[in-house]
C-alpha atoms as a PDB file:
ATOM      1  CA  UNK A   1       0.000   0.000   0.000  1.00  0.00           C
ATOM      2  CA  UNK A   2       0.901   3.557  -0.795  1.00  0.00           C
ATOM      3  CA  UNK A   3       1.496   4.178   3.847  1.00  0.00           C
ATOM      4  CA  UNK A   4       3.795   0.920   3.925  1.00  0.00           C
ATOM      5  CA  UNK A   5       5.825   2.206   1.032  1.00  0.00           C
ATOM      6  CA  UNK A   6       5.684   5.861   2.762  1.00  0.00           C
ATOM      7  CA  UNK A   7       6.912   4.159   6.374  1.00  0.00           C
ATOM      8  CA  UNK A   8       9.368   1.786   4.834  1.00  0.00           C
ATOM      9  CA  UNK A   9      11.366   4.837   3.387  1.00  0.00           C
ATOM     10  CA  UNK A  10      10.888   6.885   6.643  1.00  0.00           C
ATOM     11  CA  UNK A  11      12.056   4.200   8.111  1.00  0.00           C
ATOM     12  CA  UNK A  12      15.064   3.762   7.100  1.00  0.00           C
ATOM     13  CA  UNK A  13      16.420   6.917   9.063  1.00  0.00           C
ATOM     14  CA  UNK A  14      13.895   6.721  11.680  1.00  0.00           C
ATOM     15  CA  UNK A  15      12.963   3.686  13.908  1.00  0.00           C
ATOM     16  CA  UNK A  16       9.067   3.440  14.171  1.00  0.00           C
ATOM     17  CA  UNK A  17       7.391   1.641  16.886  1.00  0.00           C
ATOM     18  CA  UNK A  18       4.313  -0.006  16.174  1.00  0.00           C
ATOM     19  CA  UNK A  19       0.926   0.533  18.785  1.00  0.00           C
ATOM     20  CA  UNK A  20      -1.743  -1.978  18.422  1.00  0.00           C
ATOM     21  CA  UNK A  21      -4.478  -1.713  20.759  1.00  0.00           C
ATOM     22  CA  UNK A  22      -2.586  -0.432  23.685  1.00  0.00           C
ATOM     23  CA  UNK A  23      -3.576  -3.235  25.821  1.00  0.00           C
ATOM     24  CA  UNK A  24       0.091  -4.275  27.087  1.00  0.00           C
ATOM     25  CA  UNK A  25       0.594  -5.237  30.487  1.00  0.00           C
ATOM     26  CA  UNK A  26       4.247  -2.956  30.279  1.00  0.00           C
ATOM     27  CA  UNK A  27       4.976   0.230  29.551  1.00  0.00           C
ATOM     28  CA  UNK A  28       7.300   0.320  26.627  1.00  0.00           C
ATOM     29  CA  UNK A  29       9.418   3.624  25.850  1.00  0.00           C
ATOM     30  CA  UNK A  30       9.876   5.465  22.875  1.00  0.00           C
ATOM     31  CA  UNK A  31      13.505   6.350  22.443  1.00  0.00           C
ATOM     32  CA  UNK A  32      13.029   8.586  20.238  1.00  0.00           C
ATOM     33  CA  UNK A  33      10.867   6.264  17.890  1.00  0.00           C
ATOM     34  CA  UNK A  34       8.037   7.812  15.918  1.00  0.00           C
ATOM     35  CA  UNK A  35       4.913   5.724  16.824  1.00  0.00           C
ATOM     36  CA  UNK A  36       2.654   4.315  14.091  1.00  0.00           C
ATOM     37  CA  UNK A  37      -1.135   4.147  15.364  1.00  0.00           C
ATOM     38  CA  UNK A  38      -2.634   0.558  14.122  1.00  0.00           C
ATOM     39  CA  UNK A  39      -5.713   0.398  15.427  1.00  0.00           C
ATOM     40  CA  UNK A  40      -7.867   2.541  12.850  1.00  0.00           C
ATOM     41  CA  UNK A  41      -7.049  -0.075  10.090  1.00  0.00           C
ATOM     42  CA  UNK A  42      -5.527  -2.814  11.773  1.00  0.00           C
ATOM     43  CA  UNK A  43      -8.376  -5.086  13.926  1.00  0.00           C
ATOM     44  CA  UNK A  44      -9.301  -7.508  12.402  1.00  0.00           C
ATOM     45  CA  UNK A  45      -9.218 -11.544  13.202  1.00  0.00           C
ATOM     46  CA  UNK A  46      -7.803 -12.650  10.051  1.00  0.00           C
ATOM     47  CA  UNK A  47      -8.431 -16.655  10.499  1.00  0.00           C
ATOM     48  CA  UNK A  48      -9.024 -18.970  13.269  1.00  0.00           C
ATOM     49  CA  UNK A  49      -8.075 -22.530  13.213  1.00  0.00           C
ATOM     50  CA  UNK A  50     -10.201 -24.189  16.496  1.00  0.00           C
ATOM     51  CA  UNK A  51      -9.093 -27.610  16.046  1.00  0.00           C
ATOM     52  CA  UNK A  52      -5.011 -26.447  16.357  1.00  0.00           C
ATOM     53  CA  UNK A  53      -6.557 -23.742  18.706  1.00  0.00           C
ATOM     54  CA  UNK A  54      -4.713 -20.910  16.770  1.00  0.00           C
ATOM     55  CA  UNK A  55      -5.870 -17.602  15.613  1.00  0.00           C
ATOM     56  CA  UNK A  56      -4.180 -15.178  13.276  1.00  0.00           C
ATOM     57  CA  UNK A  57      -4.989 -11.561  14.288  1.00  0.00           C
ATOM     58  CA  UNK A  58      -3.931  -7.734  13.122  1.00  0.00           C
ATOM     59  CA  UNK A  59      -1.884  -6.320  15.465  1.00  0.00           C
ATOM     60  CA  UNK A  60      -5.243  -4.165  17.261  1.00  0.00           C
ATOM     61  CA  UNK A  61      -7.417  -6.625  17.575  1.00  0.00           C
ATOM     62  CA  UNK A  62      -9.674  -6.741  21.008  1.00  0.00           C
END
């Protein structure tokens, strides 16, 4: 997508910190990162596999 393409050249001067949906149990620091906010676009359960009892998830997904 045209954002990925954007972040992967920022990126490569800057480090970028993803956020999901902010629902760690630790407090993580920034160090100077620029944060990228997922949860607008990224919440969705992408597949779910009961019988292996896995689930593949964005990265904001409640």
């Amino acid at each position: 997508s045209r954002i990925s393409q954007r972040l992967s050249r920022f990126a490569a001067s800057t480090p970028l910190l993803a956020r999901g949906a902010g629902t760690s149990q630790c407090a993580r620091s920034v160090n100077g990162a620029v944060v990228v906010e997922c949860a607008k676009y990224l919440h969705r359960v992408v597949s779910v596999d009961a019988q292996a009892r896995l689930a593949q998830v964005e990265p904001a997904t409640r």
